[in-house]
C-alpha atoms as a PDB file:
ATOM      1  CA  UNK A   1     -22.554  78.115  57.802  1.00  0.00           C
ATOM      2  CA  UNK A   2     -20.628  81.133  58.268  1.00  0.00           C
ATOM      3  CA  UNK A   3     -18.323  81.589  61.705  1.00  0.00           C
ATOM      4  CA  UNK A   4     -17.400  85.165  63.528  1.00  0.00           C
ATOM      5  CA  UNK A   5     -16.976  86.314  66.911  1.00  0.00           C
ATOM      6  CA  UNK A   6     -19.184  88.914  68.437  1.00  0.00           C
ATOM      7  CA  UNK A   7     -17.287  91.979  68.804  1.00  0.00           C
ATOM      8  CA  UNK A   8     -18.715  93.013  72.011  1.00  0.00           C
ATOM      9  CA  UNK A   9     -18.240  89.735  73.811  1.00  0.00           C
ATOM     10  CA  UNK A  10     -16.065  87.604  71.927  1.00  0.00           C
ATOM     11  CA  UNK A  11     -18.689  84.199  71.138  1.00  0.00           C
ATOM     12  CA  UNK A  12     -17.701  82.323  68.474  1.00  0.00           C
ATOM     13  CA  UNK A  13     -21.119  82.580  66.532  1.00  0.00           C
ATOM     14  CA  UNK A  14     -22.467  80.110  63.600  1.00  0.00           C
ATOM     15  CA  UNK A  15     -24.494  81.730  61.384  1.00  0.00           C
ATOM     16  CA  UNK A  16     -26.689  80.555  58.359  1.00  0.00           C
ATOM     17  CA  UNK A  17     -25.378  81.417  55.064  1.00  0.00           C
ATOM     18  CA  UNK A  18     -28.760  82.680  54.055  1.00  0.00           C
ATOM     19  CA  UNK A  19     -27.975  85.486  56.493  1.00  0.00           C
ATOM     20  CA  UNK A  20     -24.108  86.011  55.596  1.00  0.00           C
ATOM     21  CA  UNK A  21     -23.580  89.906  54.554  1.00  0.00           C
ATOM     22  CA  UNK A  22     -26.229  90.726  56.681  1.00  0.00           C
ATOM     23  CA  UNK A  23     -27.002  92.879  60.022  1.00  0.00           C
ATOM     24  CA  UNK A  24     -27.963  90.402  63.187  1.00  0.00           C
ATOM     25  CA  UNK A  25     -27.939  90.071  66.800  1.00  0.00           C
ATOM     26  CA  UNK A  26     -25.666  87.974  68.966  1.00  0.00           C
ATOM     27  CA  UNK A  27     -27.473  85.344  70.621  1.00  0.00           C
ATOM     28  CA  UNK A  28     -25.610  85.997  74.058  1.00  0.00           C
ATOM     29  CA  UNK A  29     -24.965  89.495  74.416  1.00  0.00           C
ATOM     30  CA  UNK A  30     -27.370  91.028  71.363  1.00  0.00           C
ATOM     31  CA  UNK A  31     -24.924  93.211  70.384  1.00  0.00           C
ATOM     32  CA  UNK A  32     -25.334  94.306  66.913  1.00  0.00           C
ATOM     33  CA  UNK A  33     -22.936  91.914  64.452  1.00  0.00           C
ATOM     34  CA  UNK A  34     -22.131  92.044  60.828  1.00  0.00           C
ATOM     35  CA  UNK A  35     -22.376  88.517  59.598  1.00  0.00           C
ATOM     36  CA  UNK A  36     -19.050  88.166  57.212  1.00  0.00           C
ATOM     37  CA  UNK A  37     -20.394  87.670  53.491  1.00  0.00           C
ATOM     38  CA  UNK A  38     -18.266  84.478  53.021  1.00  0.00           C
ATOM     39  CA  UNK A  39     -16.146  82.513  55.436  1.00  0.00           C
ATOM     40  CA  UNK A  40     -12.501  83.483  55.040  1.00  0.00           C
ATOM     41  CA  UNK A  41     -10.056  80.421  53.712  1.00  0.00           C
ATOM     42  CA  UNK A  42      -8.809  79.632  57.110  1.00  0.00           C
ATOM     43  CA  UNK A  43     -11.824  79.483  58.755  1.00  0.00           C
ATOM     44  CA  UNK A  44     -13.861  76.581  56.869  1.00  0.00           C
ATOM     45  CA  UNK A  45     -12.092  74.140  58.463  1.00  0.00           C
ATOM     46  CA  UNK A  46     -12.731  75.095  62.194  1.00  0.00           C
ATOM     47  CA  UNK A  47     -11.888  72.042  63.724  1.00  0.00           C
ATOM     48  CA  UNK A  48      -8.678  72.956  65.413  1.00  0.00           C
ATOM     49  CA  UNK A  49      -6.598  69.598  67.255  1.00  0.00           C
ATOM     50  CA  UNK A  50      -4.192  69.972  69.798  1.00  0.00           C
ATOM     51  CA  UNK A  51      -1.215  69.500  67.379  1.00  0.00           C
ATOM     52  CA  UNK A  52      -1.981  73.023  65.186  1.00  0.00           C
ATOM     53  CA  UNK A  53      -0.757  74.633  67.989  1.00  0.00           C
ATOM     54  CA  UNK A  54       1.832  77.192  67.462  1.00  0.00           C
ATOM     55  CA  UNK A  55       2.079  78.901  70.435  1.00  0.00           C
ATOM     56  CA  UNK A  56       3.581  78.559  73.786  1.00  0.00           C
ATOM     57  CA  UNK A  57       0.925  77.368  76.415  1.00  0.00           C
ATOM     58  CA  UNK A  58       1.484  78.321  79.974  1.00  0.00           C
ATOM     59  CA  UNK A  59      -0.257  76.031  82.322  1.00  0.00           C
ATOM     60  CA  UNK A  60       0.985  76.538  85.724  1.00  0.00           C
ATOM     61  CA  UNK A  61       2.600  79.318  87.795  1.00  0.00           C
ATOM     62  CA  UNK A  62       6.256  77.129  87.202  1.00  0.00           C
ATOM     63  CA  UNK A  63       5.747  77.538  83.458  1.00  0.00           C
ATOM     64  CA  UNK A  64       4.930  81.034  83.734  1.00  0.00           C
ATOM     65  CA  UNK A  65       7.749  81.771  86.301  1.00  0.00           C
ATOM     66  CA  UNK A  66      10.201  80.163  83.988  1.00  0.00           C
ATOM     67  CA  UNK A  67       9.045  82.312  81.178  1.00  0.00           C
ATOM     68  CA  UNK A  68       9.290  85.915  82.872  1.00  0.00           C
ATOM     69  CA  UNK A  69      12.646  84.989  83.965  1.00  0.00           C
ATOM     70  CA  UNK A  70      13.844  83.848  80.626  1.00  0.00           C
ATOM     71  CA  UNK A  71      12.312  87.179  79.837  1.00  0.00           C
ATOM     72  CA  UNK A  72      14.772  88.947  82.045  1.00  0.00           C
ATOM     73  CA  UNK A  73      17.803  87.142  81.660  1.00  0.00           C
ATOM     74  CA  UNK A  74      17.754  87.819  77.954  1.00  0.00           C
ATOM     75  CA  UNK A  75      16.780  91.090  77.773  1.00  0.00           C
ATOM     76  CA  UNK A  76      14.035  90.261  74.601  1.00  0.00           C
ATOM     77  CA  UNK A  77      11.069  92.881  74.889  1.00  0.00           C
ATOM     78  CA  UNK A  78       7.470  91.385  74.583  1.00  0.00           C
ATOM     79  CA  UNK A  79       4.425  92.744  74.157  1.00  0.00           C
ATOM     80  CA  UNK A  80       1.385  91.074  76.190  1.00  0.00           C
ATOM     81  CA  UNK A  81      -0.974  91.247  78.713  1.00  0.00           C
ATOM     82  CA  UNK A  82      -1.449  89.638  82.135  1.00  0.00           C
ATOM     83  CA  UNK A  83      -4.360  89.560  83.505  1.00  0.00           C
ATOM     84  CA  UNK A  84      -5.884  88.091  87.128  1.00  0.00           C
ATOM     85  CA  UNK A  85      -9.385  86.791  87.402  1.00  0.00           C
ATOM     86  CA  UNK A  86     -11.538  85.525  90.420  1.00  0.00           C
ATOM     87  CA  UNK A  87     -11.949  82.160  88.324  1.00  0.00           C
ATOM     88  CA  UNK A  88     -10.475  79.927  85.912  1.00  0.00           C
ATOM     89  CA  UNK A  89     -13.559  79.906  83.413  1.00  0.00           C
ATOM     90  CA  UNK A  90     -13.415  83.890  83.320  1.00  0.00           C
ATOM     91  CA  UNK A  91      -9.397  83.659  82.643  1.00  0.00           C
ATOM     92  CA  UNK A  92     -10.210  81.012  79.744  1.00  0.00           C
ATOM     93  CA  UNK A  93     -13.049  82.828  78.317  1.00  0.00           C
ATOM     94  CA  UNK A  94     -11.062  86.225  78.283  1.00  0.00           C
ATOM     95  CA  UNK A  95      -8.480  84.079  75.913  1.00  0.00           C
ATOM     96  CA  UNK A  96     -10.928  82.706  74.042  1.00  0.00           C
ATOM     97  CA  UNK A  97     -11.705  86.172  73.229  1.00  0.00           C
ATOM     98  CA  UNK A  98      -8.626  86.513  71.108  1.00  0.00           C
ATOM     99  CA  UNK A  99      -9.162  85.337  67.350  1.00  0.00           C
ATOM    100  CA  UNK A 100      -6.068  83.330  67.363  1.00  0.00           C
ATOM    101  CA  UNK A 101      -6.828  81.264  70.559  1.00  0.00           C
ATOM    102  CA  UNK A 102      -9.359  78.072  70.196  1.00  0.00           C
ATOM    103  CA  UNK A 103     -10.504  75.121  71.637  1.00  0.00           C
ATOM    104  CA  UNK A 104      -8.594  71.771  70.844  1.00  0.00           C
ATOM    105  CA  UNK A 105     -11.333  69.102  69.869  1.00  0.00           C
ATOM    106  CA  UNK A 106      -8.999  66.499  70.706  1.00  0.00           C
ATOM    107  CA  UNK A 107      -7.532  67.472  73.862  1.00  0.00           C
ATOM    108  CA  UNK A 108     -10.273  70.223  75.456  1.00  0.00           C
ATOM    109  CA  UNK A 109      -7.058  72.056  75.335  1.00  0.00           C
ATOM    110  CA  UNK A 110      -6.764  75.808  74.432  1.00  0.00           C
ATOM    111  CA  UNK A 111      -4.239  76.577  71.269  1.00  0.00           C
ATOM    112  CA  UNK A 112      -2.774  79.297  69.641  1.00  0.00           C
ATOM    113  CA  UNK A 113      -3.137  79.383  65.716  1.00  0.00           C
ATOM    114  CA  UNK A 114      -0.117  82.279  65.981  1.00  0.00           C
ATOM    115  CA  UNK A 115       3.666  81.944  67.386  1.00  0.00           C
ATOM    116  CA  UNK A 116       2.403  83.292  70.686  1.00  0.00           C
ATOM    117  CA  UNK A 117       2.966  82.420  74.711  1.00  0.00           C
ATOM    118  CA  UNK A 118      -0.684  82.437  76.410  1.00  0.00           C
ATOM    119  CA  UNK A 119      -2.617  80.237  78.858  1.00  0.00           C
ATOM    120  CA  UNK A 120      -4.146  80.502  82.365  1.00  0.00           C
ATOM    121  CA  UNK A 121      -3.353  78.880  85.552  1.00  0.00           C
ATOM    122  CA  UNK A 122      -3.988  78.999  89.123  1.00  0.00           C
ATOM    123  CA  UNK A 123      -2.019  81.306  91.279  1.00  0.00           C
ATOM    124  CA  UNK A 124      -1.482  80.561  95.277  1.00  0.00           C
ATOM    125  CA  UNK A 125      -4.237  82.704  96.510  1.00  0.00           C
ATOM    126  CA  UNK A 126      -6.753  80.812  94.453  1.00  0.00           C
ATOM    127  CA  UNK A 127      -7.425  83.421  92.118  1.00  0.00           C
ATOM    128  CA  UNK A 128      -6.020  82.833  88.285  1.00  0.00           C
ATOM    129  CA  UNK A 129      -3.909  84.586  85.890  1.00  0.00           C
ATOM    130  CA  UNK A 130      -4.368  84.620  82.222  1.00  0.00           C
ATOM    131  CA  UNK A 131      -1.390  85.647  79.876  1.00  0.00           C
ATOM    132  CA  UNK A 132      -0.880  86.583  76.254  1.00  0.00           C
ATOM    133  CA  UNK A 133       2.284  87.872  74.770  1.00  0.00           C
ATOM    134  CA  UNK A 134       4.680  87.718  71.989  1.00  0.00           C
ATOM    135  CA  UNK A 135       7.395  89.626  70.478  1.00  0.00           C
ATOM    136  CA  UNK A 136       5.874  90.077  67.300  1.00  0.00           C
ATOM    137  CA  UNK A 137       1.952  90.000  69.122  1.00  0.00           C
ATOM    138  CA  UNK A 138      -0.605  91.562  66.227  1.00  0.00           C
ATOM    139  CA  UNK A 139      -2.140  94.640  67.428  1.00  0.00           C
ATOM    140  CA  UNK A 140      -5.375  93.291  66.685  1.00  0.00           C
ATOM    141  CA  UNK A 141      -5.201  90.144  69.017  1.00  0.00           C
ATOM    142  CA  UNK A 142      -3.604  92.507  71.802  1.00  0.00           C
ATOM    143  CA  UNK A 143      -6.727  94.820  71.815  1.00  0.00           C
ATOM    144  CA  UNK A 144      -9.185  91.894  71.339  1.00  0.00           C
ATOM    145  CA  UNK A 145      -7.221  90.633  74.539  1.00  0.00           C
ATOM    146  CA  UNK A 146      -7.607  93.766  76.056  1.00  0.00           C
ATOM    147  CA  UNK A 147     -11.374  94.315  75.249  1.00  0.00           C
ATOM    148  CA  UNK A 148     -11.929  90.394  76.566  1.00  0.00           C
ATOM    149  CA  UNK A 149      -9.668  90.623  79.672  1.00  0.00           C
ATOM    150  CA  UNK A 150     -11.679  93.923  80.907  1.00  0.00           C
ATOM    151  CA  UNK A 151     -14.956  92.161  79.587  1.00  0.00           C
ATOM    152  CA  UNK A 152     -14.411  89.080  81.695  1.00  0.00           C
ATOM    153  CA  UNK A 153     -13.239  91.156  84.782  1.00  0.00           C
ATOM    154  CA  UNK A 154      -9.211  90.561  84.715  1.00  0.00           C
ATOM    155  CA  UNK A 155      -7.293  93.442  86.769  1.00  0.00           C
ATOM    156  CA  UNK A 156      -4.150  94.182  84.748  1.00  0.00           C
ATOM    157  CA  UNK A 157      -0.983  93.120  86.143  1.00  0.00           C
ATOM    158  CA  UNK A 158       1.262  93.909  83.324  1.00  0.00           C
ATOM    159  CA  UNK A 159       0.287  95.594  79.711  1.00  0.00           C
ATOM    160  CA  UNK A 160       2.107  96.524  77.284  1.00  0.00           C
ATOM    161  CA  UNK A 161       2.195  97.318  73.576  1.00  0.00           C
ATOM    162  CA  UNK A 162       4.797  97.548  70.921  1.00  0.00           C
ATOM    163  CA  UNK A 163       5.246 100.495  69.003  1.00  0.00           C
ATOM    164  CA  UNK A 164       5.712 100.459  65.338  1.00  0.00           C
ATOM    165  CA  UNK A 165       8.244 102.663  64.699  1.00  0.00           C
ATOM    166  CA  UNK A 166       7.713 104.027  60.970  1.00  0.00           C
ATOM    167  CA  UNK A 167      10.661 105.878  59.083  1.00  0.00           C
ATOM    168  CA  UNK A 168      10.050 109.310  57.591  1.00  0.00           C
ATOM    169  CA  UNK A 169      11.752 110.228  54.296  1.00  0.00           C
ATOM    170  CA  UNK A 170      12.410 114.064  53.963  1.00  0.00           C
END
């Protein structure tokens, strides 16, 4: 079997390797998908436990209080995006968008497989804010955030994105 996530919705689809290489449909959205012609290295083992985590996981509005002042009090600069969402399954399934964010088998637990801060929890008016951020956040995991947070109906609260800066010789 060969793993990849829809690009228009962000399933995790399982595909046979008869059809690897190939043009398909995804089963939940049928968008279009490119079935990858061999599973990368770090995806045959797609179990993922709640230790391989190597992010920070946010689960409550203390934890992500604590972080945003941490933020402030030592000036670092992260890129991210914060998102709010009528419900908690749309603010998990927006993360689960992102590549580097999975399911923990053990734990039912969401993990980061990057040296990111993300989660979702439940704000005081009911509604729920997801969060993903980083200093050194890939560009690719902050659009597929981006693309996932719109996609499961998050209003921004915060976005940002790092610039590369590149030098120019003369």
């Amino acid at each position: 079997m060969v793993e990849c996530r829809c690009t228009n919705c962000g399933r995790l689809l399982r595909i046979r390797d008869e059809y690897a290489g190939r043009w398909g449909r995804c089963n939940y959205c049928q968008a279009r998908v490119l079935a990858p012609a061999r599973a990368p290295s770090e995806f045959i083992h797609k179990v993922y436990k709640d230790m391989d985590n190597r992010g920070t996981r946010l689960t409550d509005l203390t934890d992500a209080q604590t972080h945003w002042t941490l933020l402030r009090t030592t000036g670092r600069v992260e890129a991210g995006l914060v998102a709010v969402f009528p419900r908690m399954i749309d603010a998990r399934e927006a993360l689960l968008g992102v590549d580097c964010i999975h399911v923990a088998e053990d734990s039912g637990c969401l993990i980061a497989t990057e040296p990111i801060v993300f989660g979702h929890y439940e704000l005081n008016d009911g509604s729920h804010e997801a969060v993903i951020c980083a200093e050194g956040l890939q560009p690719v995991h902050f659009e597929q955030a981006v693309r996932s947070f719109t996609r499961h109906r998050g209003k921004p609260r915060f976005q940002r994105a790092l610039t590369v800066h590149r030098s120019v010789n003369a």
